[in-house]
PDB file of N, CA and C in Angstrom:
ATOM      1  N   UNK A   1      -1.861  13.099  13.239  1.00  0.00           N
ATOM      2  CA  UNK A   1      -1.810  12.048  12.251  1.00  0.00           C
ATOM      3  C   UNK A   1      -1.945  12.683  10.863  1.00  0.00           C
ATOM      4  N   UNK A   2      -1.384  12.042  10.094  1.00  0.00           N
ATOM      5  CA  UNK A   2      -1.298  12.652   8.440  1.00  0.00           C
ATOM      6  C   UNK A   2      -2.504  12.075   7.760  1.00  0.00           C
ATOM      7  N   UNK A   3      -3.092  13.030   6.531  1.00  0.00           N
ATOM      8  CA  UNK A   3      -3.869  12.335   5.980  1.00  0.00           C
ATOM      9  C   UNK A   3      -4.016  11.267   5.688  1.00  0.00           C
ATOM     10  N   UNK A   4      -2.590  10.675   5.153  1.00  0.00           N
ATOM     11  CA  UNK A   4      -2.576   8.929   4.580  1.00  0.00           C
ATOM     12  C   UNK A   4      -2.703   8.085   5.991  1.00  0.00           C
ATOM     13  N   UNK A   5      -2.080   8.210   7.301  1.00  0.00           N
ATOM     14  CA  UNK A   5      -2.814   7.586   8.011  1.00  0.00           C
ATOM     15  C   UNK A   5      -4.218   7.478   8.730  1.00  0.00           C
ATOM     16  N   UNK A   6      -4.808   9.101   8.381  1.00  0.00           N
ATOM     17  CA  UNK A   6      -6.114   8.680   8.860  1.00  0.00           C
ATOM     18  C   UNK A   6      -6.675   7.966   7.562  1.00  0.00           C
ATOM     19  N   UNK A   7      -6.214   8.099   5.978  1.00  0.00           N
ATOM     20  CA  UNK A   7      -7.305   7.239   4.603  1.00  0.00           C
ATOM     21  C   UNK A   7      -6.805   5.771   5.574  1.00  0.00           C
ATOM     22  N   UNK A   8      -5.550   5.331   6.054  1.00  0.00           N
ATOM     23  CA  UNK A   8      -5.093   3.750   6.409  1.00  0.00           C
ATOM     24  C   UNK A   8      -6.583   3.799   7.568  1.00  0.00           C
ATOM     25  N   UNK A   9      -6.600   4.392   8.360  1.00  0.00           N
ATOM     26  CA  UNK A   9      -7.204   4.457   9.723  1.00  0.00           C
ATOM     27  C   UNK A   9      -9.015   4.196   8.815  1.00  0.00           C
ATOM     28  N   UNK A  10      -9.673   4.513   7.937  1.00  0.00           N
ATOM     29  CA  UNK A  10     -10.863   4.931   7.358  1.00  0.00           C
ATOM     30  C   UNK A  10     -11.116   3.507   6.270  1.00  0.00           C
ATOM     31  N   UNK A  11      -9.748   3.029   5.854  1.00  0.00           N
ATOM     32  CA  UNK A  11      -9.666   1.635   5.166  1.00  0.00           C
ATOM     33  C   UNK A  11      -9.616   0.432   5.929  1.00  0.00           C
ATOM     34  N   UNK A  12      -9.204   0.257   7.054  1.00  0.00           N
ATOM     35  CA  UNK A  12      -9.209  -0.754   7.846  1.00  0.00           C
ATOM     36  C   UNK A  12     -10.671  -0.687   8.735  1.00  0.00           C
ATOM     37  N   UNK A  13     -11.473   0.411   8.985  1.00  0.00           N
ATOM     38  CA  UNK A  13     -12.635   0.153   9.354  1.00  0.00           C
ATOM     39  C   UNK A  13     -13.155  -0.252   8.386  1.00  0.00           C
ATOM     40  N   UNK A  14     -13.660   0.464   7.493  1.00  0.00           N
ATOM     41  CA  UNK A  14     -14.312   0.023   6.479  1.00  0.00           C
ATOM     42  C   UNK A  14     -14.289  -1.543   6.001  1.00  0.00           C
ATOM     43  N   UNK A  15     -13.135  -1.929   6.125  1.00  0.00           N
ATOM     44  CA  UNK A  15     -13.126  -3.406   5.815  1.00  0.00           C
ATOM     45  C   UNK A  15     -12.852  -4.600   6.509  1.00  0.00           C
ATOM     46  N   UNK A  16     -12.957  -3.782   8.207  1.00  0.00           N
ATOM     47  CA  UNK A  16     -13.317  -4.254   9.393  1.00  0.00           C
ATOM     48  C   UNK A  16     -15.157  -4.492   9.394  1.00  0.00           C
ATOM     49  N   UNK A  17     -15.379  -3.578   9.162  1.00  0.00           N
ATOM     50  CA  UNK A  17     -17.339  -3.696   9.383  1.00  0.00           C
ATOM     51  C   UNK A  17     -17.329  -3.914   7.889  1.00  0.00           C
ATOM     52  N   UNK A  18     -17.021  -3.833   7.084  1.00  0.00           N
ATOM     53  CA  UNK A  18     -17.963  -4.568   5.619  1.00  0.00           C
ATOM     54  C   UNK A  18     -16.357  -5.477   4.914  1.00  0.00           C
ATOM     55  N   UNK A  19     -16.348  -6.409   5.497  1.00  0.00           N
ATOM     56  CA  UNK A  19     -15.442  -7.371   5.182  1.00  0.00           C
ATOM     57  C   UNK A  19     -15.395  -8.191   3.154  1.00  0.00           C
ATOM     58  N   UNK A  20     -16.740  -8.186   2.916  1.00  0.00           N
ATOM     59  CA  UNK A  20     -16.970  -8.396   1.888  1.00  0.00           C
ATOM     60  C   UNK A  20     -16.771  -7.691   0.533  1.00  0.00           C
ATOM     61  N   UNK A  21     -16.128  -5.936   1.047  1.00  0.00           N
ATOM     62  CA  UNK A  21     -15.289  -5.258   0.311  1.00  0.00           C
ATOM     63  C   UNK A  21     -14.347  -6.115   0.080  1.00  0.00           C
ATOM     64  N   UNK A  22     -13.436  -6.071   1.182  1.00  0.00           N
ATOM     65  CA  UNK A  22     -12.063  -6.487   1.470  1.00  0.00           C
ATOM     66  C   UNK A  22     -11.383  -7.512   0.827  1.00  0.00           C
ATOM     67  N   UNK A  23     -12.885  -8.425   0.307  1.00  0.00           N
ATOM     68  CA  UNK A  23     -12.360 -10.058  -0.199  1.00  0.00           C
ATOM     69  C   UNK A  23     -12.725  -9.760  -1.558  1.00  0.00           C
ATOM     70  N   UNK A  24     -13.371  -8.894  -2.305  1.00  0.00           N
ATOM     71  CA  UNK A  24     -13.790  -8.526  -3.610  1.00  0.00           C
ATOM     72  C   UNK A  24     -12.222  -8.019  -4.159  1.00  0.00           C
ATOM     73  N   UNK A  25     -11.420  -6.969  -2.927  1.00  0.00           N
ATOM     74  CA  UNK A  25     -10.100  -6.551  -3.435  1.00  0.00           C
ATOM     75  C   UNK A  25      -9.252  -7.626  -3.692  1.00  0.00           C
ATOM     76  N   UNK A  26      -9.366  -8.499  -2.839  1.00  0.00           N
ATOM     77  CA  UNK A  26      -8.433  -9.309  -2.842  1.00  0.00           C
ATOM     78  C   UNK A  26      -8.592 -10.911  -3.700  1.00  0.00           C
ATOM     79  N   UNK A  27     -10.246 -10.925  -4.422  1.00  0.00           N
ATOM     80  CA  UNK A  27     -10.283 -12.008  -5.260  1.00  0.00           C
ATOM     81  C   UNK A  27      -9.628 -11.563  -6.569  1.00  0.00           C
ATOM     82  N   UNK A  28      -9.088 -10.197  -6.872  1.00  0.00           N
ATOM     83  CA  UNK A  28      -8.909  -9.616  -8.385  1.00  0.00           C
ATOM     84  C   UNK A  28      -7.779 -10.379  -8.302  1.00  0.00           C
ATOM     85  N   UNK A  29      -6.822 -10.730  -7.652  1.00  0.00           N
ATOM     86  CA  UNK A  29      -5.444 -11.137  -7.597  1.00  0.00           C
ATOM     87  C   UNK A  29      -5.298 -12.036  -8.360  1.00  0.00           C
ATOM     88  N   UNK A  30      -4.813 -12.420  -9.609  1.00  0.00           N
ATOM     89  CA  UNK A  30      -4.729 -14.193 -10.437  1.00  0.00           C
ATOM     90  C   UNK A  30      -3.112 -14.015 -10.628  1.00  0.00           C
ATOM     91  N   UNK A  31      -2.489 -15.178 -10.807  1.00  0.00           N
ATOM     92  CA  UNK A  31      -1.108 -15.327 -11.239  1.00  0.00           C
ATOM     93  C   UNK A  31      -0.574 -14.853 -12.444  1.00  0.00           C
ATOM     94  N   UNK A  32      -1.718 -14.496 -13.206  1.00  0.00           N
ATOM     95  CA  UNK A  32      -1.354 -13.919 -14.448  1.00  0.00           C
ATOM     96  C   UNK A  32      -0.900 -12.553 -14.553  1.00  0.00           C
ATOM     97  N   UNK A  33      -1.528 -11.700 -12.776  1.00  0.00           N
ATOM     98  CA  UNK A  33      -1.165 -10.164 -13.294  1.00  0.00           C
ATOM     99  C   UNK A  33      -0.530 -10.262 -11.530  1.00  0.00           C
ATOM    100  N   UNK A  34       0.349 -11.421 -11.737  1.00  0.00           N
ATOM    101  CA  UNK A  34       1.149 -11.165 -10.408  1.00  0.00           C
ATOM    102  C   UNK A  34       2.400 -10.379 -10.585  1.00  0.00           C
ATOM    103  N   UNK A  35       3.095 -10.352 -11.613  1.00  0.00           N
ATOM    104  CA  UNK A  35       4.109  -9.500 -11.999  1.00  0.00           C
ATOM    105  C   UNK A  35       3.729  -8.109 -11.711  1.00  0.00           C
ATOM    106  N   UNK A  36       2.020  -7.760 -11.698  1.00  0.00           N
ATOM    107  CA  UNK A  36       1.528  -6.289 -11.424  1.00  0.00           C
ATOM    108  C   UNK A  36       2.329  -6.185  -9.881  1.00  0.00           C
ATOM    109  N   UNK A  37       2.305  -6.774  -9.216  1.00  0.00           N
ATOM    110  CA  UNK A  37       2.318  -6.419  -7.606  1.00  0.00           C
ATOM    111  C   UNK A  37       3.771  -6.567  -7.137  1.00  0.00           C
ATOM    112  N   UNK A  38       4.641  -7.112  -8.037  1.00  0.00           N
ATOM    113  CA  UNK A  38       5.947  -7.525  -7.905  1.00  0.00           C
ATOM    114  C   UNK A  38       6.722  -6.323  -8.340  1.00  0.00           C
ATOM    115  N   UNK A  39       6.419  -5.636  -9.466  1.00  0.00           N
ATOM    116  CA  UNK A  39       6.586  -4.162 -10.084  1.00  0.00           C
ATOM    117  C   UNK A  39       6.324  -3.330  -8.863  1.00  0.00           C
ATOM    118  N   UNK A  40       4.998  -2.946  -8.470  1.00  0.00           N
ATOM    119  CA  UNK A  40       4.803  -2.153  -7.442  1.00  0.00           C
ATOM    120  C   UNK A  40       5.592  -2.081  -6.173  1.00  0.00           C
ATOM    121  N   UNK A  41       5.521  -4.014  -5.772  1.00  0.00           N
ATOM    122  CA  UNK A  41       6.140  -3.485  -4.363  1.00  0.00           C
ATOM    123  C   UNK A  41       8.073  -2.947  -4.550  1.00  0.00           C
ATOM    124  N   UNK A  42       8.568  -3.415  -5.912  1.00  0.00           N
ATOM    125  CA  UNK A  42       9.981  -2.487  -6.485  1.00  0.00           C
ATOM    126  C   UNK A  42       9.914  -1.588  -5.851  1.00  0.00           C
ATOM    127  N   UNK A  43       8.916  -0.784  -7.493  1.00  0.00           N
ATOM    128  CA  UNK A  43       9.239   0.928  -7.146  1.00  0.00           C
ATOM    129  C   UNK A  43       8.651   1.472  -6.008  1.00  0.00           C
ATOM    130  N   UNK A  44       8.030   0.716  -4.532  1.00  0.00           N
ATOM    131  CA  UNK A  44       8.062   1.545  -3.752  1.00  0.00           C
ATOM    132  C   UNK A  44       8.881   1.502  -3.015  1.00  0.00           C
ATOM    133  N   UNK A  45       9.370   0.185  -2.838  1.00  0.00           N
ATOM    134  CA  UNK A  45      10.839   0.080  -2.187  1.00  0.00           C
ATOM    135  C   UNK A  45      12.083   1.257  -2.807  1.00  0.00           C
ATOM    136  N   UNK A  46      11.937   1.286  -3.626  1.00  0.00           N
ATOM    137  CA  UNK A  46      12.804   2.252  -4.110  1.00  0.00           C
ATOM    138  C   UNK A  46      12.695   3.623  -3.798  1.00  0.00           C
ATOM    139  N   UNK A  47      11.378   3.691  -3.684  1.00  0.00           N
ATOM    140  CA  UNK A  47      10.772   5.511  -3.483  1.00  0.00           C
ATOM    141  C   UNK A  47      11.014   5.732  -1.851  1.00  0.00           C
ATOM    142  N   UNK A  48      10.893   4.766  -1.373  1.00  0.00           N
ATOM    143  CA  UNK A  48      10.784   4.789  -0.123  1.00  0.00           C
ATOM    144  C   UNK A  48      12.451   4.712   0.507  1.00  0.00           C
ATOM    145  N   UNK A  49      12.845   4.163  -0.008  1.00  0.00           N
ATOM    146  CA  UNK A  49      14.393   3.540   0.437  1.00  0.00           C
ATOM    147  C   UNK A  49      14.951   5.643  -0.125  1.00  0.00           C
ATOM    148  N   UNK A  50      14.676   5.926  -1.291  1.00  0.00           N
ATOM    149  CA  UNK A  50      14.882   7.586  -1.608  1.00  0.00           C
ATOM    150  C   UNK A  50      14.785   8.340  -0.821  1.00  0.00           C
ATOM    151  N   UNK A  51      13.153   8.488  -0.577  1.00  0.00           N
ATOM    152  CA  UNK A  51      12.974   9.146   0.643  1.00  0.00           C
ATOM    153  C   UNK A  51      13.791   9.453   2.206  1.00  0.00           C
ATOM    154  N   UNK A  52      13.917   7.849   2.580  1.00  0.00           N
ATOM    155  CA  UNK A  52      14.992   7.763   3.816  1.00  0.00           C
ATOM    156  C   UNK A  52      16.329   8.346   3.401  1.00  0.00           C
ATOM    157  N   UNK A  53      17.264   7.976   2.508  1.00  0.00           N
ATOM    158  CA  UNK A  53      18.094   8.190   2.343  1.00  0.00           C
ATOM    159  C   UNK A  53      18.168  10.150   2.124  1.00  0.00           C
ATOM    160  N   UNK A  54      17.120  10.777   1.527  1.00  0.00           N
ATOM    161  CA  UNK A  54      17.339  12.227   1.374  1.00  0.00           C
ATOM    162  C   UNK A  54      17.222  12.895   3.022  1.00  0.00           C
ATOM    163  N   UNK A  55      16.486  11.973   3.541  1.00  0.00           N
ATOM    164  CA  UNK A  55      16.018  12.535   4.732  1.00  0.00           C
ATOM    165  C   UNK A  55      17.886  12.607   5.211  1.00  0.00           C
ATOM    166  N   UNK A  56      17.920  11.778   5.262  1.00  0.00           N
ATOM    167  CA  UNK A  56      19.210  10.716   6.320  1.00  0.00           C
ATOM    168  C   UNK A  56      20.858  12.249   5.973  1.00  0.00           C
ATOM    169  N   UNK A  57      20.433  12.199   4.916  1.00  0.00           N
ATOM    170  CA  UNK A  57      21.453  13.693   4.110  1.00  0.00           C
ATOM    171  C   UNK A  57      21.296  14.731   4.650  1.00  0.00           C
ATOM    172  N   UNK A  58      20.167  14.799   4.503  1.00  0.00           N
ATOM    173  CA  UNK A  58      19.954  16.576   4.350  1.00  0.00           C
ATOM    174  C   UNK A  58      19.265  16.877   6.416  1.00  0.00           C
ATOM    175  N   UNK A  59      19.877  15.810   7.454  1.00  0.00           N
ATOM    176  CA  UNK A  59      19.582  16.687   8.625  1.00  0.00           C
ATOM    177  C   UNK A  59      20.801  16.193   9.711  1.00  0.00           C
TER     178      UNK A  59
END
């Protein structure tokens, strides 16, 4: 397993046994800085859609 899935694997416990993290992340959310998350999930679609596509080339 890669680092980023064991940090996924170390974040989902964590906010499996202390749940009250989990809802602190998720009260920051207001409609006002929803355009923040609409931006993000873009450019990762994009980085990600890159990624596949270099892969998809170059084997």
């Amino acid at each position: 397993m890669t680092v980023l899935g064991w940090a996924n694997v170390l974040k989902v416990t964590l906010y499996f046994l202390f749940p009250a993290i989990g809802m602190k992340s998720i009260g920051r959310v207001r409609m006002e800085r929803a355009h923040e998350l609409v931006i993000a999930g873009a450019v990762g679609t994009v980085v990600l859609s890159a990624l596949v596509a270099y892969d998809m080339l170059t084997t």
